[in-house]
N, C-alpha and C. Protein backbone atom coordinates (compact mmCIF):
# COMPACT_ATOMS: atom_id res chain seq x y z
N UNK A 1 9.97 115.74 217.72
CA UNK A 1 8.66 115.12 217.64
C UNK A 1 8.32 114.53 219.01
N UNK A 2 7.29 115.10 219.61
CA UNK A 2 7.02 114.70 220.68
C UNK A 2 5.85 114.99 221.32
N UNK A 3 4.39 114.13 221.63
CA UNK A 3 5.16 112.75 221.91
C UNK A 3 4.81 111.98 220.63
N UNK A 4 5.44 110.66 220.74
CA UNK A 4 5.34 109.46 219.88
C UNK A 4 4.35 108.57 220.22
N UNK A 5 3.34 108.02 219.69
CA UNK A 5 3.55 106.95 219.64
C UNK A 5 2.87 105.88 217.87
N UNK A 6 2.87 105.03 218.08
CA UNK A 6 2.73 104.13 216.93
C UNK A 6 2.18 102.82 217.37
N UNK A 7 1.49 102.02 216.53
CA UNK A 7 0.59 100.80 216.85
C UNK A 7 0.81 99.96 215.63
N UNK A 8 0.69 98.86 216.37
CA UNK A 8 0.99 97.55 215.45
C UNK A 8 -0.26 96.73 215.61
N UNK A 9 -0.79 95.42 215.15
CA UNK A 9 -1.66 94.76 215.52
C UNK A 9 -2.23 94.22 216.88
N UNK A 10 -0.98 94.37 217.41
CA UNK A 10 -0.90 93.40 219.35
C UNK A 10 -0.62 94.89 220.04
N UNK A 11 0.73 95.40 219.87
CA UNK A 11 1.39 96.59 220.25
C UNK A 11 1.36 98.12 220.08
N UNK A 12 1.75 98.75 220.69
CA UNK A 12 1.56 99.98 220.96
C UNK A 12 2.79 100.37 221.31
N UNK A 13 3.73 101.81 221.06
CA UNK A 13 5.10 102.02 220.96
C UNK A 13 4.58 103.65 221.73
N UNK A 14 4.92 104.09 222.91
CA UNK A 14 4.72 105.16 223.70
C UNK A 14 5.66 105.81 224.46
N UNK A 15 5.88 106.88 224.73
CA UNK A 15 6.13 107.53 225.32
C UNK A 15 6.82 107.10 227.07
N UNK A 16 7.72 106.78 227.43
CA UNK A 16 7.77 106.38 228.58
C UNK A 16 7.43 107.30 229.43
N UNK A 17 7.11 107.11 231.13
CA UNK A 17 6.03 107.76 232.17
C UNK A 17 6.82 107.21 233.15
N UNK A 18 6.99 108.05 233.94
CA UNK A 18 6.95 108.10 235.38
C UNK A 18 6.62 106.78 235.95
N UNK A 19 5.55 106.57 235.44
CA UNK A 19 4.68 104.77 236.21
C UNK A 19 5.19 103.94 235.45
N UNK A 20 6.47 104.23 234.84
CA UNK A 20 6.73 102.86 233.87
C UNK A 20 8.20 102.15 234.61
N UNK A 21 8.09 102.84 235.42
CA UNK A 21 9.58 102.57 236.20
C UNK A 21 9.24 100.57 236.68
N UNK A 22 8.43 100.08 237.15
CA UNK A 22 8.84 99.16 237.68
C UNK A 22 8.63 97.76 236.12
N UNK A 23 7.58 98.61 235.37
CA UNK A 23 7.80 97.53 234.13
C UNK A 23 8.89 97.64 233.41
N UNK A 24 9.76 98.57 233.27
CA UNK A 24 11.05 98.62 232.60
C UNK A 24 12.38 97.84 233.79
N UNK A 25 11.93 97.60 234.90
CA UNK A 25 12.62 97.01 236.20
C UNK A 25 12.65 95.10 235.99
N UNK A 26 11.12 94.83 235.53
CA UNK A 26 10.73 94.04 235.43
C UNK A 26 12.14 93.14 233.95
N UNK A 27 12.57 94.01 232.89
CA UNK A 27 13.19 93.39 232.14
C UNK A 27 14.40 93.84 232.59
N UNK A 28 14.89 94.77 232.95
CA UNK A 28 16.63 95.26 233.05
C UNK A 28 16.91 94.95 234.32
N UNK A 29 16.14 94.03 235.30
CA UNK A 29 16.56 93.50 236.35
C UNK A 29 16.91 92.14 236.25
N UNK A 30 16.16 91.55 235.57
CA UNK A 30 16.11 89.93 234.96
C UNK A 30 17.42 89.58 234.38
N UNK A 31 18.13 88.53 235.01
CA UNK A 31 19.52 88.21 234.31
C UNK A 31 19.11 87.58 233.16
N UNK A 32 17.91 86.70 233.28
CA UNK A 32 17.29 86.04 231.65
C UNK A 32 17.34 87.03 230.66
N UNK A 33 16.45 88.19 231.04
CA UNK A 33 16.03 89.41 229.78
C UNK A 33 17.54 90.05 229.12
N UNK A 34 18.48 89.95 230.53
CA UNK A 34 19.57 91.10 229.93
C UNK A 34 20.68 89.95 230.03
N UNK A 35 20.85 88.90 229.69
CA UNK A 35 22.15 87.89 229.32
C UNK A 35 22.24 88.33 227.90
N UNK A 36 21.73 88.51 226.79
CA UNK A 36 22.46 89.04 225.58
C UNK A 36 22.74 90.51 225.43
N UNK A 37 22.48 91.49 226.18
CA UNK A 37 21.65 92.87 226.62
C UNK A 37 23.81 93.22 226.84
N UNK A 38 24.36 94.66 226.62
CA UNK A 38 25.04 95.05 226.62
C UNK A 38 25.56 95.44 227.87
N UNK A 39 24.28 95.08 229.32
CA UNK A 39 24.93 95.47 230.98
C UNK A 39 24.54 94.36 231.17
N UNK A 40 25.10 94.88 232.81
CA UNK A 40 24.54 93.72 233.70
C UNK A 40 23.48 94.07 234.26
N UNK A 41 22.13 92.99 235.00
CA UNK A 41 20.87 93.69 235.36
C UNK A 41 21.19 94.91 236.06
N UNK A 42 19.49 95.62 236.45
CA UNK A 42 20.16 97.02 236.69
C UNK A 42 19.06 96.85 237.96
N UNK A 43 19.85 97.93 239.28
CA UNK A 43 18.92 97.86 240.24
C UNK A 43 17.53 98.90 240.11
N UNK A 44 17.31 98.99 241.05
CA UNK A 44 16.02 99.82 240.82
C UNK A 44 16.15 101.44 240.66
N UNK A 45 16.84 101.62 241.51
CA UNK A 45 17.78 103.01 241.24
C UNK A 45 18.43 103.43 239.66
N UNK A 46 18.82 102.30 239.41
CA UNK A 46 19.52 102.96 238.09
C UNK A 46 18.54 102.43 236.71
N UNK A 47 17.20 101.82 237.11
CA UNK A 47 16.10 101.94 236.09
C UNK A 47 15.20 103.25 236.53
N UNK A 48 15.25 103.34 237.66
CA UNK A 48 14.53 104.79 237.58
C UNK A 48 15.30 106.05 236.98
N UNK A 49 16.86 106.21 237.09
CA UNK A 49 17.50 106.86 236.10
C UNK A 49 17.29 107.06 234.81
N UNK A 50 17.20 105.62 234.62
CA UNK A 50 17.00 105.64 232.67
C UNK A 50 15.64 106.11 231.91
N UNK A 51 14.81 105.63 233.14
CA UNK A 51 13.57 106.39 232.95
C UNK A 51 13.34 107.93 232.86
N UNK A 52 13.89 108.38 233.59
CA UNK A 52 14.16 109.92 233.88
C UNK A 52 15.01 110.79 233.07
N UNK A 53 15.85 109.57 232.59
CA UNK A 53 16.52 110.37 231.08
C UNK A 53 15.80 109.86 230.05
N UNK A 54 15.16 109.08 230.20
CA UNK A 54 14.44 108.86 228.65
C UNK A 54 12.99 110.06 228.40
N UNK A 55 12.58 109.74 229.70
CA UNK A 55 11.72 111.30 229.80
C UNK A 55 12.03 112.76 229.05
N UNK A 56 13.39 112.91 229.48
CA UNK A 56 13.83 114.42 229.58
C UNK A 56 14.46 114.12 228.01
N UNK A 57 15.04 113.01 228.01
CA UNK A 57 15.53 113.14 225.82
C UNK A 57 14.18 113.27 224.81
N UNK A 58 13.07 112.78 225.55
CA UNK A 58 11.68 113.16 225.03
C UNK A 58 11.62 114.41 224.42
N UNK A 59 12.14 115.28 225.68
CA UNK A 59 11.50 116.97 224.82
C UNK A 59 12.60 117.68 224.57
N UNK A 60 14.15 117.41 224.63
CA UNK A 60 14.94 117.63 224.11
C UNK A 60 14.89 117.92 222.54
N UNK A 61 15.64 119.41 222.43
CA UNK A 61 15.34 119.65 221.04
C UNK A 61 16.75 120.33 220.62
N UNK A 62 17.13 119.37 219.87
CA UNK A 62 16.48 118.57 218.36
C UNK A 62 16.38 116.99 219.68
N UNK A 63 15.78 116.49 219.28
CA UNK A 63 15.51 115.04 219.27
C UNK A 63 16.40 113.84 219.65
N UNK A 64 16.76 113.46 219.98
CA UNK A 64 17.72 112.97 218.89
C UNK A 64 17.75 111.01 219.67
N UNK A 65 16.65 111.03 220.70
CA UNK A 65 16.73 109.32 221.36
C UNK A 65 15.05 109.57 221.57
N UNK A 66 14.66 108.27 220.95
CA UNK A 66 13.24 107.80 220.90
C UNK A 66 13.24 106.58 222.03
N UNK A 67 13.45 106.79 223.32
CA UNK A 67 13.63 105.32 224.55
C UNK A 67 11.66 105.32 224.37
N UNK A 68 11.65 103.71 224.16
CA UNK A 68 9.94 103.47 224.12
C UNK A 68 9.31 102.60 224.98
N UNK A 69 8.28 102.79 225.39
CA UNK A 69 7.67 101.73 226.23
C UNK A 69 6.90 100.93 225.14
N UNK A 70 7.38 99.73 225.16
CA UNK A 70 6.67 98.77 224.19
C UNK A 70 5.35 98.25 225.15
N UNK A 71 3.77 98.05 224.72
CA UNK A 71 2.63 97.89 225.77
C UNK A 71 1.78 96.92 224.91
N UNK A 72 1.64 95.70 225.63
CA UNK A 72 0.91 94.82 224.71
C UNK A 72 -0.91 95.48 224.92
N UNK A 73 -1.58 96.15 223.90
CA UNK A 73 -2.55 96.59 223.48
C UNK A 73 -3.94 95.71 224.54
N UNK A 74 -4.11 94.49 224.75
CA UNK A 74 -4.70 93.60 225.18
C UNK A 74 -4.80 93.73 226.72
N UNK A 75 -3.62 94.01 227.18
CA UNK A 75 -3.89 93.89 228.82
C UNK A 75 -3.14 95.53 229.12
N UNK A 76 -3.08 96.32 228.45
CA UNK A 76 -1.85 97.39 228.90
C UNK A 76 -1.22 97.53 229.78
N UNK A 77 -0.19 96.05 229.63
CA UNK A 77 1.12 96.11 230.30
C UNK A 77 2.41 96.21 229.36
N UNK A 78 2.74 97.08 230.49
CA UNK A 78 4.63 97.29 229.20
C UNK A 78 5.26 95.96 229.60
N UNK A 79 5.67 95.73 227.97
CA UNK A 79 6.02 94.51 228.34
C UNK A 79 7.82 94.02 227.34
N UNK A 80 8.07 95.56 227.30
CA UNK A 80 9.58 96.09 225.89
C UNK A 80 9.56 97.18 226.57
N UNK A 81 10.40 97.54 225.95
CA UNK A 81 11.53 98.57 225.99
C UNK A 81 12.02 98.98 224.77
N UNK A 82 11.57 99.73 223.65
CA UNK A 82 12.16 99.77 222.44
C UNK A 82 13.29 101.45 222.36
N UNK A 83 13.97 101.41 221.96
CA UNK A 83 15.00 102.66 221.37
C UNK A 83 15.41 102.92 219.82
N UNK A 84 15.16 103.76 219.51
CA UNK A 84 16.05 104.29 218.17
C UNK A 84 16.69 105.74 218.66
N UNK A 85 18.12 105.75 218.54
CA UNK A 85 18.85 106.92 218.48
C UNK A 85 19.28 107.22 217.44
N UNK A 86 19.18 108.69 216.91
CA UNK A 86 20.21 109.18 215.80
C UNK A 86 21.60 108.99 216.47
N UNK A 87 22.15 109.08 214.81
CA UNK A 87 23.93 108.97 215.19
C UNK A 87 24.26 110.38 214.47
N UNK A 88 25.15 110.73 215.41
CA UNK A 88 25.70 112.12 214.91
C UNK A 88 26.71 111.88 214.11
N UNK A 89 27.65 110.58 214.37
CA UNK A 89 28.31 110.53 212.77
C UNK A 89 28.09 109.78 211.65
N UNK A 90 26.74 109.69 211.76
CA UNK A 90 26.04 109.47 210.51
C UNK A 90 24.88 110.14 210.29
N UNK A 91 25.48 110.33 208.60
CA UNK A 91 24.01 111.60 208.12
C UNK A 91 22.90 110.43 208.28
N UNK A 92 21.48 110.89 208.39
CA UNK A 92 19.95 110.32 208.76
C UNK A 92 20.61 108.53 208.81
N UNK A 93 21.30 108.22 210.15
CA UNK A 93 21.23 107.51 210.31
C UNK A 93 20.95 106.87 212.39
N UNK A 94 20.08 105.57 212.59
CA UNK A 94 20.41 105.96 213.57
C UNK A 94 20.50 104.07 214.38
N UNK A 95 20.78 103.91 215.27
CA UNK A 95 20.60 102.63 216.44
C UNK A 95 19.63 102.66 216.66
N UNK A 96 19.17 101.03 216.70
CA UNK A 96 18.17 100.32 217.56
C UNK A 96 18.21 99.57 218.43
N UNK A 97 17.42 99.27 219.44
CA UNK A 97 17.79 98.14 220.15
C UNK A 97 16.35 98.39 220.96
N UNK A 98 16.04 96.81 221.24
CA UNK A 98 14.98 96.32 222.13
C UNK A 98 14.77 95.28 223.23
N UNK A 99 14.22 94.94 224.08
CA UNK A 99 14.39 94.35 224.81
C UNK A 99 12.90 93.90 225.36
N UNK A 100 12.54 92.70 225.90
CA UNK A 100 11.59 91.90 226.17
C UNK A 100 11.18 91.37 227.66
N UNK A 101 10.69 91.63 227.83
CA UNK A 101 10.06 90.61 229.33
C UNK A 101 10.27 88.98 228.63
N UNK A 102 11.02 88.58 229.48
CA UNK A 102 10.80 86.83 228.97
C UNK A 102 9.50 85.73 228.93
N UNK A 103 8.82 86.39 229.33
CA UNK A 103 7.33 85.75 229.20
C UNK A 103 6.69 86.42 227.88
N UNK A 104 7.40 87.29 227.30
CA UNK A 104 6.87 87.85 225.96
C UNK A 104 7.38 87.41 224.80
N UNK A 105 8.37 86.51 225.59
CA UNK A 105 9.36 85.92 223.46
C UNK A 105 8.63 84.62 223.63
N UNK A 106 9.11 84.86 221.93
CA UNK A 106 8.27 83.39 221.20
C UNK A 106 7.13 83.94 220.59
N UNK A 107 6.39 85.14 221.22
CA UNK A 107 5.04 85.52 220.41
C UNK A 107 5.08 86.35 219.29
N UNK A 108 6.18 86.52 218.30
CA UNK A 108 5.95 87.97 217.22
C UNK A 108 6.47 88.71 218.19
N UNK A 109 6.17 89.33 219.53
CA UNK A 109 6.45 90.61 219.96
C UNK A 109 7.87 91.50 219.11
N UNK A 110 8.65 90.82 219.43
CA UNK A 110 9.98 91.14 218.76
C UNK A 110 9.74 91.69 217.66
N UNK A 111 9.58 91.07 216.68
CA UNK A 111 9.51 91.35 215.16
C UNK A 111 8.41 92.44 215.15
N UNK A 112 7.26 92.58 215.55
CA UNK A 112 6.36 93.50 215.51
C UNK A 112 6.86 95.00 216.38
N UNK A 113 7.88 95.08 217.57
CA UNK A 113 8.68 96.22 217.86
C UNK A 113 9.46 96.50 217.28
N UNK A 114 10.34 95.91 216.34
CA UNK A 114 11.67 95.89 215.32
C UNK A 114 10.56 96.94 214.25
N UNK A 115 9.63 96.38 213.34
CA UNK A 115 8.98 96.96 212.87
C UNK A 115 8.51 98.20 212.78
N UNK A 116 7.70 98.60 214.41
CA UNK A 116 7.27 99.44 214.59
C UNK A 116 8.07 100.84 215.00
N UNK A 117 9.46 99.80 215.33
CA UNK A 117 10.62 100.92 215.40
C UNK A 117 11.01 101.71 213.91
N UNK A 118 11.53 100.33 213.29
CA UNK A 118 11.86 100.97 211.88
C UNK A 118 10.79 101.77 210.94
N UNK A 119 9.16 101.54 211.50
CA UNK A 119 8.32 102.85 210.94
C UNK A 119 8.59 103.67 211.14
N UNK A 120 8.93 104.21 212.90
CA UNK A 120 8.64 105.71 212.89
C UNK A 120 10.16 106.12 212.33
N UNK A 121 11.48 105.33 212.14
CA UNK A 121 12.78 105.92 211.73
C UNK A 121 12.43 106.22 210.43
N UNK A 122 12.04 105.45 209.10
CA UNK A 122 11.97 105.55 208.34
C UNK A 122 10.85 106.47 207.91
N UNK A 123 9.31 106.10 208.53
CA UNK A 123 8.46 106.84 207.76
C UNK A 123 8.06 108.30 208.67
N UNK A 124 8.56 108.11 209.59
CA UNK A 124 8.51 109.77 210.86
C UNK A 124 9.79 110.69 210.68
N UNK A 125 11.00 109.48 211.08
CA UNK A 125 12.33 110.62 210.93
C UNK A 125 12.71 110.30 209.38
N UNK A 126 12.36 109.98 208.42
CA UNK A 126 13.13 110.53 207.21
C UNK A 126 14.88 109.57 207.49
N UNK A 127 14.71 108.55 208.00
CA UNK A 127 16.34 107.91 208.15
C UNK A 127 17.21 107.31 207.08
N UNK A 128 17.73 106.95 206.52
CA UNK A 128 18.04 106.68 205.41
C UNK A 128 19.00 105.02 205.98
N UNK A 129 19.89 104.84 207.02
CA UNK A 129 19.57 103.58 207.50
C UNK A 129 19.81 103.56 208.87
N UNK A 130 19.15 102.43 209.50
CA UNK A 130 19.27 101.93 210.87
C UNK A 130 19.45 100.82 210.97
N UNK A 131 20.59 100.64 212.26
CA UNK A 131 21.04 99.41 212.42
C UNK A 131 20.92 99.23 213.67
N UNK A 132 21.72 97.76 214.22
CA UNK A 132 21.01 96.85 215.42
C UNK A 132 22.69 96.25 215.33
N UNK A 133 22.88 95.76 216.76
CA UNK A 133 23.88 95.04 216.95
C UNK A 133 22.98 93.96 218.54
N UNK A 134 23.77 93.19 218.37
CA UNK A 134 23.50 91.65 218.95
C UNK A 134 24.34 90.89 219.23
N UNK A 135 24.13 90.40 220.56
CA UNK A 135 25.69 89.03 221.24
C UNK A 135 25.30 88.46 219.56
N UNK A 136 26.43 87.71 219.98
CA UNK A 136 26.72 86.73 218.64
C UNK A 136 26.03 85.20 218.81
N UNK A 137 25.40 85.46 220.51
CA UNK A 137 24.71 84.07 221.05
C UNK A 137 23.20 83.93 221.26
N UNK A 138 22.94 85.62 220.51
CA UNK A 138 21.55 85.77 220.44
C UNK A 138 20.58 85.19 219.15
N UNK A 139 20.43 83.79 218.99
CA UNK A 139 19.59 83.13 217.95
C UNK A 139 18.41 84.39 217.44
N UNK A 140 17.85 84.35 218.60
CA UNK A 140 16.46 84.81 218.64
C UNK A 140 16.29 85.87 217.85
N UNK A 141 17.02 86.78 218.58
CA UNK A 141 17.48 88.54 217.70
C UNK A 141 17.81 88.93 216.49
N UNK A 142 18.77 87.43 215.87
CA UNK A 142 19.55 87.25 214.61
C UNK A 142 18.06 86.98 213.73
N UNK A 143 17.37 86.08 213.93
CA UNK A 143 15.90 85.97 213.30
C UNK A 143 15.00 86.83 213.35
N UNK A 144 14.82 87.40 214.12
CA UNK A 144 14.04 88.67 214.35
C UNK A 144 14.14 89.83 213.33
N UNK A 145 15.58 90.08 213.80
CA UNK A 145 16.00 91.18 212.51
C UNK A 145 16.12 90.75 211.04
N UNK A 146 16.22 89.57 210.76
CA UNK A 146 16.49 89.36 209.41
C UNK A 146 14.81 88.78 209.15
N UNK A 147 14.11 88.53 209.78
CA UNK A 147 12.59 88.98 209.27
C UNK A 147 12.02 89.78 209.18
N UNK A 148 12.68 90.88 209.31
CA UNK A 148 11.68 92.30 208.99
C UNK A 148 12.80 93.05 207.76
N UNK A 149 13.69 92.06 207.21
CA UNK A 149 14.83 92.59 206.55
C UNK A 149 15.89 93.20 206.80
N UNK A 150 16.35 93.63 207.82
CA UNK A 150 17.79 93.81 208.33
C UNK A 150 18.46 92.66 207.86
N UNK A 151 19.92 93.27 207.44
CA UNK A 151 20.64 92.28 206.76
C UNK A 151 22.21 92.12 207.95
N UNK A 152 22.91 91.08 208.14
CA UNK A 152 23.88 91.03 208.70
C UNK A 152 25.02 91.56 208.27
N UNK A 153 25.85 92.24 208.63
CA UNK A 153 26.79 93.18 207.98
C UNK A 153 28.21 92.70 208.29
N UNK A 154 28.11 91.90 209.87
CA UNK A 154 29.33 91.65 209.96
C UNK A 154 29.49 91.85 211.62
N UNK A 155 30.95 91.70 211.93
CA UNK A 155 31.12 91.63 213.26
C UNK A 155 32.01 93.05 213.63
N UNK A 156 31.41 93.90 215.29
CA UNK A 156 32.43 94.39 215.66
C UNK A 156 33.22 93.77 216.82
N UNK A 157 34.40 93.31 216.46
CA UNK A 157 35.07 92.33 217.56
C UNK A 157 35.55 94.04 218.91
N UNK A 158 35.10 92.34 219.77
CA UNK A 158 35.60 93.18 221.29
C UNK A 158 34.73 94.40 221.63
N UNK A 159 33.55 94.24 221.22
CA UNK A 159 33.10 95.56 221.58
C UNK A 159 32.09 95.85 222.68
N UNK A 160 31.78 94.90 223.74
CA UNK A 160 31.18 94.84 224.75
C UNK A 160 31.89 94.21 226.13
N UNK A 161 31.97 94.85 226.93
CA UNK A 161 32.96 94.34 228.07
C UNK A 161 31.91 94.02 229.20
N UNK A 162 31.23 92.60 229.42
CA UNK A 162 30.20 92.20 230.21
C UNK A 162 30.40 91.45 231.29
N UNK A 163 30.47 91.27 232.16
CA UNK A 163 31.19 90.34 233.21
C UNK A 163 32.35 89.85 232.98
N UNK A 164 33.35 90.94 233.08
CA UNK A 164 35.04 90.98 233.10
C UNK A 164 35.19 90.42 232.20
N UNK A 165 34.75 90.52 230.54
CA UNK A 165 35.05 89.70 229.30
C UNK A 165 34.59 90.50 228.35
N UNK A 166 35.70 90.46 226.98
CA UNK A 166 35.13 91.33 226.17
C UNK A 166 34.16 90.12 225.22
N UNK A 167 33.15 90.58 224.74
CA UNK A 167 32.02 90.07 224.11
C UNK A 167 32.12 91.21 222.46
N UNK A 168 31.91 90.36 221.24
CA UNK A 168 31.47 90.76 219.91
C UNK A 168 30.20 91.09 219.37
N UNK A 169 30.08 91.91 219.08
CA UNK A 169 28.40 92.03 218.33
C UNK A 169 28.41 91.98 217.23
N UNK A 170 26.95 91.28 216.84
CA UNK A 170 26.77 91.33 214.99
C UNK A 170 25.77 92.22 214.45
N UNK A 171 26.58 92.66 213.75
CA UNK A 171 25.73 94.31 213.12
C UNK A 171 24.61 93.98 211.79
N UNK A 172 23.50 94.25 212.10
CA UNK A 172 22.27 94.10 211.64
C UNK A 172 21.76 95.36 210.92
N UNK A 173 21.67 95.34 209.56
CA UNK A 173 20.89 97.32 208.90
C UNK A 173 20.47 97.18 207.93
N UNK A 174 19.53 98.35 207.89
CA UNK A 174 18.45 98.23 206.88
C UNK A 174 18.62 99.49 206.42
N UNK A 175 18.55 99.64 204.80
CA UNK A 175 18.18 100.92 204.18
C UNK A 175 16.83 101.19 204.03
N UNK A 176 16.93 103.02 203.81
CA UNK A 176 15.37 102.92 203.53
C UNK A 176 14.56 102.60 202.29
N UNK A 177 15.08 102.13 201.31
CA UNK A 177 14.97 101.56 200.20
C UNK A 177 14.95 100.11 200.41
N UNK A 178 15.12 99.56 201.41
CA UNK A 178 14.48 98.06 201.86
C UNK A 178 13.70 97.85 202.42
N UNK A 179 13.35 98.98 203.09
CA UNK A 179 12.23 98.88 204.15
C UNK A 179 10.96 98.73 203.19
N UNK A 180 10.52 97.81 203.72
CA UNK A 180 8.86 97.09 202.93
C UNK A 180 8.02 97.59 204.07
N UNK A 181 6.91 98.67 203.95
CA UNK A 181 5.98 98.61 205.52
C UNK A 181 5.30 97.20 205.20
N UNK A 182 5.39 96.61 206.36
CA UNK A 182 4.50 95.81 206.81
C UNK A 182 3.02 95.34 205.90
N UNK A 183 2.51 94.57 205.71
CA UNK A 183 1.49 94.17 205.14
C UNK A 183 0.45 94.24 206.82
N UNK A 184 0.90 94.35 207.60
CA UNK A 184 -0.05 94.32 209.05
C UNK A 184 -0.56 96.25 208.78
N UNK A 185 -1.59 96.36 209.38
CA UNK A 185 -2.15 97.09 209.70
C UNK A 185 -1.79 98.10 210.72
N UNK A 186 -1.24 99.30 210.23
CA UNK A 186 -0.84 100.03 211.65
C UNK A 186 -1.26 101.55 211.30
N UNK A 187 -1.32 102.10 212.49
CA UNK A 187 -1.75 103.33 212.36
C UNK A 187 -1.09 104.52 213.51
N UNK A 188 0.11 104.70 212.18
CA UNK A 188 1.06 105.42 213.26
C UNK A 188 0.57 107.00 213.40
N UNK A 189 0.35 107.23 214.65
CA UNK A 189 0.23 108.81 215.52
C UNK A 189 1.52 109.52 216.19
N UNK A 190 2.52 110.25 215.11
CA UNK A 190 3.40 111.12 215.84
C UNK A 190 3.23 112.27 215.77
């Protein structure tokens, strides 16, 4: 499926571009944005990489990584980074993960990309569940996901090695039989 995208009330979930290189720089450079984030910031070189593979997994077929430019609708600036990947050892199942400009938390953004992620998994790819993992020091994320119904599942110890230390994540998933769409208004185009 390609391309994607999907809309929420504020947000818009697209296709990443070529010109998106320095707003995706803007969060994976920031030690604020990426202190709960699984690296360390990234230089400019290796966000233009990710860009360039998120491009090319675009038209990759079968499918199988949705990397998104999250764009607040109002000023169209990217202002996220959203992902859902299938997992190959799981039947219709797949990862999420998102990430924020720090001048964008605190507003919904979060919860309204969590959302707009778990639409297109659930009501585009047919997923049956998707999950989320999170530092264990991420308040914010832990609320986020358990307001759109992701449930906490538990811990995988040792499973992030971040500045010479192994770090735990807490595993966050939703079936598709939990998934409630939204009472917000959206009008997804894939």
């Amino acid at each position: 499926m390609h391309p994607v995208t999907r809309s929420g009330p504020r947000l818009d979930l697209r296709e990443l571009a070529q010109r998106d290189v320095d707003g995706v720089l803007a969060i994976y450079s920031s030690t604020r944005a990426t202190e709960h984030l699984s690296f360390e910031p990234r230089t400019p070189e290796q966000v233009a990489q990710i860009v360039a593979r998120s491009m090319a997994s675009a038209i990759a077929s079968p499918r199988t990584e949705y990397a998104l430019a999250v764009v607040e609708r109002e000023t169209a600036d990217l202002i996220g980074f959203g992902r859902l990947a299938t997992d190959p050892h799981q039947q219709r199942g797949a990862t999420l993960g998102f990430a924020l400009r720090p001048d964008a938390w605190g507003l919904g953004y979060g919860r309204e990309t969590v959302q707009l992620l778990l639409g297109l998994g659930f009501e585009s790819l047919s997923l049956h569940r998707i999950w989320g993992a999170r530092s264990p020091y991420n308040d914010a994320s832990a609320k986020t996901m358990a307001s759109v119904g992701m449930v906490e599942e538990g811990v995988i110890r040792e499973h992030v090695l971040k500045a010479g230390q192994w770090r735990d994540s807490v595993v966050h998933a939703i079936l598709d039989r939990e998934w409630a769409r939204p009472k917000i208004e959206q009008e997804p185009t894939a």
